[in-house]
C-alpha atoms as a PDB file:
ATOM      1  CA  UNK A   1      67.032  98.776 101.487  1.00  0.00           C
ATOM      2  CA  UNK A   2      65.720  95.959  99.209  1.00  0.00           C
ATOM      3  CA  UNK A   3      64.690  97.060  95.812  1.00  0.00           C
ATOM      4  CA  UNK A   4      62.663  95.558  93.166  1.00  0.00           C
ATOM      5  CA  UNK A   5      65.988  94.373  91.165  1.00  0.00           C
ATOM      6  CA  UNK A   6      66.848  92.541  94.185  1.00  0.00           C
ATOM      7  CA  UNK A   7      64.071  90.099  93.110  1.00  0.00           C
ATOM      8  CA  UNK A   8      65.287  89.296  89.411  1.00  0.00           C
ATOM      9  CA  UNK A   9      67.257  86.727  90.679  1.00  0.00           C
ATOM     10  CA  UNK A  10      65.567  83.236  90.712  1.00  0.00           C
ATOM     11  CA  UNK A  11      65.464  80.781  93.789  1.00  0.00           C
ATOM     12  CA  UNK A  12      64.839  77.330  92.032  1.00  0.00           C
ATOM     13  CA  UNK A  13      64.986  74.737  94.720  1.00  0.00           C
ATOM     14  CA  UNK A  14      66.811  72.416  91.845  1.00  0.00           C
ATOM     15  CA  UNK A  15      70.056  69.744  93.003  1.00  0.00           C
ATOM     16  CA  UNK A  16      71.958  67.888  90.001  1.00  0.00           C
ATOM     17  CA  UNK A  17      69.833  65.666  88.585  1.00  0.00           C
ATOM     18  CA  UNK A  18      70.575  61.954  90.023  1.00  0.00           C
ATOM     19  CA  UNK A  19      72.986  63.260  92.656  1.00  0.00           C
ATOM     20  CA  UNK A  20      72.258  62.159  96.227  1.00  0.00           C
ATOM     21  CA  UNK A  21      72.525  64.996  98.519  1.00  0.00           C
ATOM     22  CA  UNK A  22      72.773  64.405 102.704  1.00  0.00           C
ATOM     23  CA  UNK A  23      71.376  66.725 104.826  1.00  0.00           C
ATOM     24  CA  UNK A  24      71.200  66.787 108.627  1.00  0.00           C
ATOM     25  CA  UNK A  25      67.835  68.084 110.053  1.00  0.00           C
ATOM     26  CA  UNK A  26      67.562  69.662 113.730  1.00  0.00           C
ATOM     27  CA  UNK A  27      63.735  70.675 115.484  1.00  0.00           C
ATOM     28  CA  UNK A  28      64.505  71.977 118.813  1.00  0.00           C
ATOM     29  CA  UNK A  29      61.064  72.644 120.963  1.00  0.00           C
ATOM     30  CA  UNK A  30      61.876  74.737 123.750  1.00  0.00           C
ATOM     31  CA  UNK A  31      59.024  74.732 126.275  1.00  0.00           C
ATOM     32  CA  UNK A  32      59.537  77.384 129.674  1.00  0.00           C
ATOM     33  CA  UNK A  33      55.875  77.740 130.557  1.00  0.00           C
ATOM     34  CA  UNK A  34      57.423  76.055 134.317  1.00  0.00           C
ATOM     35  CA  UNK A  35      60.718  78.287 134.544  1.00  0.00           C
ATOM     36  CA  UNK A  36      62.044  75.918 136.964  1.00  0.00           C
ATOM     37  CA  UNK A  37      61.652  73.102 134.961  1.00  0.00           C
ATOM     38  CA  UNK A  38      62.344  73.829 131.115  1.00  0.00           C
ATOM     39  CA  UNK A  39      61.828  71.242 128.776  1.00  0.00           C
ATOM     40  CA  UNK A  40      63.985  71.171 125.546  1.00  0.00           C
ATOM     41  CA  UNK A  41      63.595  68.441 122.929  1.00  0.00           C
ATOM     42  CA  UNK A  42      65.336  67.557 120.181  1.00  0.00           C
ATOM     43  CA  UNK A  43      64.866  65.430 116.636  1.00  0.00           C
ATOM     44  CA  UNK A  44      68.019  65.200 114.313  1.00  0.00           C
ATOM     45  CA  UNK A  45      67.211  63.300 111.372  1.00  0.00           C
ATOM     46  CA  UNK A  46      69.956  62.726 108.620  1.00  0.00           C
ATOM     47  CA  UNK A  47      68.324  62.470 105.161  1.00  0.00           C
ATOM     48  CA  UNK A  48      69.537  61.278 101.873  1.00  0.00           C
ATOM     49  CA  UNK A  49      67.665  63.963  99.085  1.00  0.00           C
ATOM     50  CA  UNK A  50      68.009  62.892  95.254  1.00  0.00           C
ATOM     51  CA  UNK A  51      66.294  64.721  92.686  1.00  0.00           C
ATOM     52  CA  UNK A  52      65.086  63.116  89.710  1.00  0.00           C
ATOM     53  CA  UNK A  53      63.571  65.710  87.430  1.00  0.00           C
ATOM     54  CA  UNK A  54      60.054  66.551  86.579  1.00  0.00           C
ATOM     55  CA  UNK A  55      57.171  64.634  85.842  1.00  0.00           C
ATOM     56  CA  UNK A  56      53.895  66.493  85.194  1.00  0.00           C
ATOM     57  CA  UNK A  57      55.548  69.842  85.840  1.00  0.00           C
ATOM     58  CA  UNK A  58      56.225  68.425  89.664  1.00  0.00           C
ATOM     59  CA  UNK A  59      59.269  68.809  90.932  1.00  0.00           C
ATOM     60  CA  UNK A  60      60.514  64.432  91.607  1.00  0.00           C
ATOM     61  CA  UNK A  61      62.537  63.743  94.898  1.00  0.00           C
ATOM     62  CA  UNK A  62      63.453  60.570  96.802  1.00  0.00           C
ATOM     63  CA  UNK A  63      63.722  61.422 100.233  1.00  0.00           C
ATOM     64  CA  UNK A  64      65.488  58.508 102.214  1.00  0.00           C
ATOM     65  CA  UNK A  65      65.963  58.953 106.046  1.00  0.00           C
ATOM     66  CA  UNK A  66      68.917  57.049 107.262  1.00  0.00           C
ATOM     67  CA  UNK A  67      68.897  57.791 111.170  1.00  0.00           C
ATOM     68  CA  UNK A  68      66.957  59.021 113.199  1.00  0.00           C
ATOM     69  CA  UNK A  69      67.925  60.852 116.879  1.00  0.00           C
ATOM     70  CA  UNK A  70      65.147  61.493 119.467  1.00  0.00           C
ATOM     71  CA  UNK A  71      66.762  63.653 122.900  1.00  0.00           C
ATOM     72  CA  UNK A  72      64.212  65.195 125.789  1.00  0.00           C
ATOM     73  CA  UNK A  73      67.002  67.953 127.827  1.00  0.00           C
ATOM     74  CA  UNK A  74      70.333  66.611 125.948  1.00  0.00           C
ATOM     75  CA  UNK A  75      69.491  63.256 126.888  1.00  0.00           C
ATOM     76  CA  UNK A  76      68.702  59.989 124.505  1.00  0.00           C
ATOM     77  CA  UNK A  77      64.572  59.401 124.824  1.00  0.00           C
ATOM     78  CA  UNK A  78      64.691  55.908 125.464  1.00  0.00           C
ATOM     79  CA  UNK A  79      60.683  55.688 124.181  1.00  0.00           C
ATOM     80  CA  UNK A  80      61.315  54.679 120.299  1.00  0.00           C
ATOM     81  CA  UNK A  81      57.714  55.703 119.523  1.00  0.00           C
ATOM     82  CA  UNK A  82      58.460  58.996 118.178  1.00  0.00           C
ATOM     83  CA  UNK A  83      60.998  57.680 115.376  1.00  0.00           C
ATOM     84  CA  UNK A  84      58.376  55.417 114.130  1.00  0.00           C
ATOM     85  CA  UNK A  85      56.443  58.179 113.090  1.00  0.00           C
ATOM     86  CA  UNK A  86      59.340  58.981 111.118  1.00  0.00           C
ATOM     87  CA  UNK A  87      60.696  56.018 109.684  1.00  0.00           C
ATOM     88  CA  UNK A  88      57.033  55.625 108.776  1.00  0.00           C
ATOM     89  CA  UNK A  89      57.796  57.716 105.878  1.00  0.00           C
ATOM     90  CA  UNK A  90      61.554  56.701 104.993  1.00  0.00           C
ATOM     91  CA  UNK A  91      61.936  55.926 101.625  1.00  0.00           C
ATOM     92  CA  UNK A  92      59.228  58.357 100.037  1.00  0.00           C
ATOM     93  CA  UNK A  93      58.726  59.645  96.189  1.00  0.00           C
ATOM     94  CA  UNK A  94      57.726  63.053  96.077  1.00  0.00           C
ATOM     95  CA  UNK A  95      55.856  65.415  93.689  1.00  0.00           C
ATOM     96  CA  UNK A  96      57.132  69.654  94.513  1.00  0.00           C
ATOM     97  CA  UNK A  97      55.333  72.341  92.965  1.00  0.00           C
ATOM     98  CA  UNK A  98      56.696  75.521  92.345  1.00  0.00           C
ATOM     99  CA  UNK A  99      56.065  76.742  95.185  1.00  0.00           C
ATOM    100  CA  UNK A 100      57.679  74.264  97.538  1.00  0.00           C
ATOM    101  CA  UNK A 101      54.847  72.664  98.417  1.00  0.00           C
ATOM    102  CA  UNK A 102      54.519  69.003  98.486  1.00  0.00           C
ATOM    103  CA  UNK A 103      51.277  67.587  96.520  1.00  0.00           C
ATOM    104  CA  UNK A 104      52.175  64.132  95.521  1.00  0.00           C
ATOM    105  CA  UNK A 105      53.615  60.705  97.105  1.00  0.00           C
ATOM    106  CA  UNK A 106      54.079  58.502  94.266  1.00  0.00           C
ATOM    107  CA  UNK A 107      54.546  55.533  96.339  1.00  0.00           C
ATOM    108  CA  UNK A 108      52.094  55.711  98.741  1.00  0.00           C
ATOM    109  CA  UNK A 109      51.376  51.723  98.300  1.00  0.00           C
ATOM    110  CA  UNK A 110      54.599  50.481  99.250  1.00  0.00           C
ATOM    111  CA  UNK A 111      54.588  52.820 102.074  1.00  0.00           C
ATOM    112  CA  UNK A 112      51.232  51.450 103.186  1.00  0.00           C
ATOM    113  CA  UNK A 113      52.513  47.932 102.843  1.00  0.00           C
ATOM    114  CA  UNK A 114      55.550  48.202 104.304  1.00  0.00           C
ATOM    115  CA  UNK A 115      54.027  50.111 107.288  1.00  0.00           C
ATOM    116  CA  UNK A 116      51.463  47.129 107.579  1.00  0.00           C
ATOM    117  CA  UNK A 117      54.716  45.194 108.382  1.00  0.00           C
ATOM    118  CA  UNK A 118      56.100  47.064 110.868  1.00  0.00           C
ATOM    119  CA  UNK A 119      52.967  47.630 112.692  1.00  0.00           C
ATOM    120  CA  UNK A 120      52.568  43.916 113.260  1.00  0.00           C
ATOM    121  CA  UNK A 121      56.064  43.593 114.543  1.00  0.00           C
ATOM    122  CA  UNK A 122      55.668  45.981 116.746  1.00  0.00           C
ATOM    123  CA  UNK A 123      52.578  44.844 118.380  1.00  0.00           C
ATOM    124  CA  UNK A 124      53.701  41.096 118.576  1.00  0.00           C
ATOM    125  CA  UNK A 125      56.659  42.350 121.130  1.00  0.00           C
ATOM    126  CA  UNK A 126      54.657  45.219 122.657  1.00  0.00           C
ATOM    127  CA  UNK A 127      50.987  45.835 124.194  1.00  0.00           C
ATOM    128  CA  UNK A 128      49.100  48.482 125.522  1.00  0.00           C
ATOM    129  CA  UNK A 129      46.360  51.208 124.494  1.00  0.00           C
ATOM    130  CA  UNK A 130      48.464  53.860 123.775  1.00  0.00           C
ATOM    131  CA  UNK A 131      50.823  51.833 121.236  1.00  0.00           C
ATOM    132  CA  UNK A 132      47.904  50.702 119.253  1.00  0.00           C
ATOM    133  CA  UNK A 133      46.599  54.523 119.387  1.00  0.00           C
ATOM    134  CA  UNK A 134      49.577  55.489 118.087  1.00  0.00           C
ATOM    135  CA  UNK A 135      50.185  52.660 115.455  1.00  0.00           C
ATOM    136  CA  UNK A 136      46.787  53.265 114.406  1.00  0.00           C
ATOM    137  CA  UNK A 137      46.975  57.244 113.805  1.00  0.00           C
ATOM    138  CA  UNK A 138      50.062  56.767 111.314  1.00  0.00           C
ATOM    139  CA  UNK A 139      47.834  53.907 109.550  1.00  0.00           C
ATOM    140  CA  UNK A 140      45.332  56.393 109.130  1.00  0.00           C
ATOM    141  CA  UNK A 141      47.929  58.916 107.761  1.00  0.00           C
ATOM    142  CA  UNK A 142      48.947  56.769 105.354  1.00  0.00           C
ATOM    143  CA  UNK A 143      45.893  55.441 104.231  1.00  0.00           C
ATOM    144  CA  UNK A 144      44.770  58.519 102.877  1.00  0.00           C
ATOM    145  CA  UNK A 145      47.438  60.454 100.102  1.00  0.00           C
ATOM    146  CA  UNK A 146      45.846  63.758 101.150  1.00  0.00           C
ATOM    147  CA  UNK A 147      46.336  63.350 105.264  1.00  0.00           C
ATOM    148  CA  UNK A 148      49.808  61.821 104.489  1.00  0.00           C
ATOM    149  CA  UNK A 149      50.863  64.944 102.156  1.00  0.00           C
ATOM    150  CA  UNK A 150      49.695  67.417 105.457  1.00  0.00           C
ATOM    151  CA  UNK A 151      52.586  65.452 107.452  1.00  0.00           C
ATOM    152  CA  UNK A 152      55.160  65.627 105.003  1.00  0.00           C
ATOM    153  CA  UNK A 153      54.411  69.174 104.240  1.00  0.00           C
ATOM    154  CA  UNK A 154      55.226  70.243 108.152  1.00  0.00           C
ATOM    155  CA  UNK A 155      58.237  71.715 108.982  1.00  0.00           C
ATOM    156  CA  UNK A 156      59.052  69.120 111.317  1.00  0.00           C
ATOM    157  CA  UNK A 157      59.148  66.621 108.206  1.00  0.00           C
ATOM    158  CA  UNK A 158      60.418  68.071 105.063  1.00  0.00           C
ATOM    159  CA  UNK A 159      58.573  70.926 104.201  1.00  0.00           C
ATOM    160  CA  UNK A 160      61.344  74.018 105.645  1.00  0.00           C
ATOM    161  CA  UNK A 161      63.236  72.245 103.253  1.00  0.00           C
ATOM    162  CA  UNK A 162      61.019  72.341 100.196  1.00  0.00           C
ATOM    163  CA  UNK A 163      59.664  75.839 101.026  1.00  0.00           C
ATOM    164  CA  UNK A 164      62.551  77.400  99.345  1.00  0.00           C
ATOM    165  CA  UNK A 165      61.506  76.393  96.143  1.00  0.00           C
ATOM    166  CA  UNK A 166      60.123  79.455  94.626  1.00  0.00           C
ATOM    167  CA  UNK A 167      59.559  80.442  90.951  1.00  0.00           C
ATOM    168  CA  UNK A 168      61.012  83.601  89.575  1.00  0.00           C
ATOM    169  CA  UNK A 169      60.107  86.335  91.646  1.00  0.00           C
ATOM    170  CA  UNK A 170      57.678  89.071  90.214  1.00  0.00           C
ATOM    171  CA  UNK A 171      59.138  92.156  90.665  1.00  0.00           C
ATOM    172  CA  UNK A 172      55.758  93.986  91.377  1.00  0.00           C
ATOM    173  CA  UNK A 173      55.632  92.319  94.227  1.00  0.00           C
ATOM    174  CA  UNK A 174      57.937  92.484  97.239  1.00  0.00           C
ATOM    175  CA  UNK A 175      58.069  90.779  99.556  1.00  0.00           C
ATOM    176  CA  UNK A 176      56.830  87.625  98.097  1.00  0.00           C
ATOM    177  CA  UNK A 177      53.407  86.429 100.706  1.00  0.00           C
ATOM    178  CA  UNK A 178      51.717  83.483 101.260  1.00  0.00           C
ATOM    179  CA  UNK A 179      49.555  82.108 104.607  1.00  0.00           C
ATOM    180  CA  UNK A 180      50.762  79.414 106.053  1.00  0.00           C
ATOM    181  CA  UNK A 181      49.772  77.575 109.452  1.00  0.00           C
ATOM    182  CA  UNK A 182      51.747  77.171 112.008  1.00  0.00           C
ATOM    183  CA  UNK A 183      50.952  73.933 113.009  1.00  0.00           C
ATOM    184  CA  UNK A 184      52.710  73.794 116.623  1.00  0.00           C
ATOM    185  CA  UNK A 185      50.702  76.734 117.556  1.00  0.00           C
ATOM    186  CA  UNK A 186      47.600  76.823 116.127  1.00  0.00           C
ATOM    187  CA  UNK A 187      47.257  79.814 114.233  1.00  0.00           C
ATOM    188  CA  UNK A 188      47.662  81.381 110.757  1.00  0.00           C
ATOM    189  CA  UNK A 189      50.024  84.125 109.531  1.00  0.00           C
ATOM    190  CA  UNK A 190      51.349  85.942 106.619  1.00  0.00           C
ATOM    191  CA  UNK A 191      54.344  84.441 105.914  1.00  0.00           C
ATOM    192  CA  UNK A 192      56.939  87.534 103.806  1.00  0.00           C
ATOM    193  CA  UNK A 193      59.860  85.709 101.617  1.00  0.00           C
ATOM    194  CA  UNK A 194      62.706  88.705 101.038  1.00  0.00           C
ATOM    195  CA  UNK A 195      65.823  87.987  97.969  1.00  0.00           C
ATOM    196  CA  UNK A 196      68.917  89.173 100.259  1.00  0.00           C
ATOM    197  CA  UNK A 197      70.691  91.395  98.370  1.00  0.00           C
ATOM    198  CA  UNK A 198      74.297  90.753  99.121  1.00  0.00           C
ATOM    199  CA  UNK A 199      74.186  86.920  99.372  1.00  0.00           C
ATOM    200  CA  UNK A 200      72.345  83.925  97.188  1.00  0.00           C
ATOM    201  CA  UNK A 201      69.213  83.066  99.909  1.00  0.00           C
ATOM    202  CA  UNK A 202      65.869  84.195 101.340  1.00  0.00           C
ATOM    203  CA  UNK A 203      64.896  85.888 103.976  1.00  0.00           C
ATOM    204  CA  UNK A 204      62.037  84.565 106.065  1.00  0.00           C
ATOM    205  CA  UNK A 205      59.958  86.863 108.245  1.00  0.00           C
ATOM    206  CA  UNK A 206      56.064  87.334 109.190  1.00  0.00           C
ATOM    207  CA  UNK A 207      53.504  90.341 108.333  1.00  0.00           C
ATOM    208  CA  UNK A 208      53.632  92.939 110.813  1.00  0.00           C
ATOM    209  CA  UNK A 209      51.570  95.927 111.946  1.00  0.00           C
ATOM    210  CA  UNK A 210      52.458  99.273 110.722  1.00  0.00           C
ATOM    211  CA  UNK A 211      52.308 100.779 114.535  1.00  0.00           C
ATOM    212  CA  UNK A 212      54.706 101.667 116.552  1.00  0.00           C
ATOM    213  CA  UNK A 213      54.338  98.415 118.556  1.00  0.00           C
ATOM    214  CA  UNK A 214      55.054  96.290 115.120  1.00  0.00           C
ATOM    215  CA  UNK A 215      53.437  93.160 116.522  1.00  0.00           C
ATOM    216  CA  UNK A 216      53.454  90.004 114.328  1.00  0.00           C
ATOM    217  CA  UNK A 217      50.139  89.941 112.362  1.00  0.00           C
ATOM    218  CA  UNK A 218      47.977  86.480 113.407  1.00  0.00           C
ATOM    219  CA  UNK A 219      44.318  85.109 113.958  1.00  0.00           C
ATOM    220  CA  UNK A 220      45.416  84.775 117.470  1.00  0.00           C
ATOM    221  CA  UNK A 221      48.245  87.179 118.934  1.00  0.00           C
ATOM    222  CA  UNK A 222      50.527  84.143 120.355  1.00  0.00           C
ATOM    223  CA  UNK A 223      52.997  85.160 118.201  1.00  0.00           C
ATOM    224  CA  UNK A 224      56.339  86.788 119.263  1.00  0.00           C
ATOM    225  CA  UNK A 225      58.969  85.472 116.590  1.00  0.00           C
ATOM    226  CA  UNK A 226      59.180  84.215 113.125  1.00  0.00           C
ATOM    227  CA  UNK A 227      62.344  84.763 111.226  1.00  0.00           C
ATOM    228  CA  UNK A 228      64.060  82.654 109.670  1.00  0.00           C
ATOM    229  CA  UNK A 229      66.623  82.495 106.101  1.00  0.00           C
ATOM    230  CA  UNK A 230      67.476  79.492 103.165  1.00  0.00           C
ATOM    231  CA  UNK A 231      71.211  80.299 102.166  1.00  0.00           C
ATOM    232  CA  UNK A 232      71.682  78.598  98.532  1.00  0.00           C
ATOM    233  CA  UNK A 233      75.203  78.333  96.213  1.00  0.00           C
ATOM    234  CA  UNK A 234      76.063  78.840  92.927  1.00  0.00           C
ATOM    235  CA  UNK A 235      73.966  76.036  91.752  1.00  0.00           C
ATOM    236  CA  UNK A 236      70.780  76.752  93.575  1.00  0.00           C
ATOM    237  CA  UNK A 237      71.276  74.036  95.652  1.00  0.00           C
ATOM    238  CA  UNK A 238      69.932  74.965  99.843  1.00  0.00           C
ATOM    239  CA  UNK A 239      72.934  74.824 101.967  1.00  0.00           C
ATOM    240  CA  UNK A 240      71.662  75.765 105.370  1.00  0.00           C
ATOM    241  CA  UNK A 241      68.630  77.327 106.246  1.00  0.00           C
ATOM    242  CA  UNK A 242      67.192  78.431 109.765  1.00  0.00           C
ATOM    243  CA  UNK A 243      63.927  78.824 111.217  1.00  0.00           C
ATOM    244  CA  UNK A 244      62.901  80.470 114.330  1.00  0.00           C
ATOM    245  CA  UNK A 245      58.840  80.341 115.478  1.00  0.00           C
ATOM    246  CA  UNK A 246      58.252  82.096 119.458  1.00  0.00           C
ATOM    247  CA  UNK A 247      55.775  82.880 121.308  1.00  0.00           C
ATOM    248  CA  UNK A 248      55.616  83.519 125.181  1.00  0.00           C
ATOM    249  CA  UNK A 249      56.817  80.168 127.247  1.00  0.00           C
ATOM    250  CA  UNK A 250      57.470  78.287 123.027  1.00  0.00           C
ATOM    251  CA  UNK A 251      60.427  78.185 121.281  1.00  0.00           C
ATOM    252  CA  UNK A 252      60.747  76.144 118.289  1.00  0.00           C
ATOM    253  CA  UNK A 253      63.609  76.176 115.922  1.00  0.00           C
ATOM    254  CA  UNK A 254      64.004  74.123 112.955  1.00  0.00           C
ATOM    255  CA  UNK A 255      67.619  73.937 111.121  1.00  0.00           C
ATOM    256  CA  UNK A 256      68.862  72.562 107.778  1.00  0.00           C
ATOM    257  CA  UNK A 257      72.671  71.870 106.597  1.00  0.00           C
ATOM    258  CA  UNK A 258      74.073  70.446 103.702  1.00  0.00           C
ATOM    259  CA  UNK A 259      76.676  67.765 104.557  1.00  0.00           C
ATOM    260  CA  UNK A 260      77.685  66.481 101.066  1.00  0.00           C
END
């Protein structure tokens, strides 16, 4: 049973200042809704994390994205659309909270500018509706700090990592709560961060009824998993952390590892 002590510990999201730190990042979306026909996709991005300190109490760290690897059912997806999104965003300052969350690009500009580049390159060797529909919605993103924090903030960018990034714990309160969205379903829950007691990490699980039927507690009941853990060493620094989000024909995983 955890116990109030178990929370004295402190989770501080914090790497050695100036040290670059690889990580390899894995979404898997799972979709069964046709049982004959399952559709698994995956994104493995390998990103470069180095953080800088703090600047206005925030939390500074230069995320750099070195490759990118889109697969639909184990296979390469030979449509480079998707990484664009991506790469969009692959040399980006950012401002962390205490809470993990992600509330300032510091070099929004050069993003802008250098994603005004691409864009034309990209339409000089390629035409159609749907390419300029899709060029045009990251422009948009990125024109606007506040839309362009939303997308960083998703799991499927950097926020699972970030989200670990707690102050210290108050030990009135256990487990620690917050609502978050879950974006790939539409809905809203009460997310419940546990301290493990035998090992350095967080445990990640959702509200719950108090029946008998213990049902995940959500504006709409899609909801049939959401567990999940951040596993940290000595030095605070995330090592691996998992996260599992299901409902009835949905999977979605989203995984974290420390390379070096």
């Amino acid at each position: 049973m955890t116990t109030p002590v178990d929370f004295l510990h402190e989770h501080h999201l914090k790497p050695i200042l100036n040290q670059e730190q690889l990580y390899r990042f894995a979404t898997r979306f799972t979709d069964s809704f046709n049982k004959k026909h399952i559709v698994e996709k995956d994104c493995i991005r390998f990103i470069t994390l180095t953080y800088y300190g703090t600047i206005d109490d925030l939390f500074v760290f230069k995320v750099l994205t070195n490759k990118v690897d889109v697969l639909f059912n184990q296979k390469n997806l030979e449509n480079h659309l998707p990484k664009e999104c991506i790469y969009a965003f692959d040399d980006v300052d950012l401002g962390v909270n205490e809470k993990g969350e992600i509330v300032k690009v510091f070099n929004l500009a050069a993003l802008q500018k250098q994603w005004k580049r691409r864009k034309l390159e990209l339409q000089e060797f390629n035409v159609g509706h749907e390419l300029d529909t899709f060029l045009d919605n990251i422009s948009n993103v990125l024109m606007n700090e506040e839309n362009a924090i939303e997308i960083l903030n998703l799991n499927s960018m950097f926020g699972f990592y970030f989200q670990g990034l707690f102050a210290k714990y108050d030990t009135n309160e256990v487990p620690k709560k917050r609502t978050v969205i879950v974006e790939e379903f539409d809905v809203a829950l009460t997310e419940e961060i546990w301290a493990e007691s035998k090992i350095s990490g967080l445990k990640i699980t959702a509200q719950k009824s108090n029946d008998a039927h213990k049902k995940i507690i959500c504006d709409m009941d899609v909801i049939k998993k959401y567990e999940g853990n951040l596993m940290y060493n000595t030095e605070n620094r995330l090592v691996e952390g998992f996260l599992e989000i299901k409902n009835e024909n949905m999977n979605i995983k989203y995984k974290i590892l420390w390379v070096g």
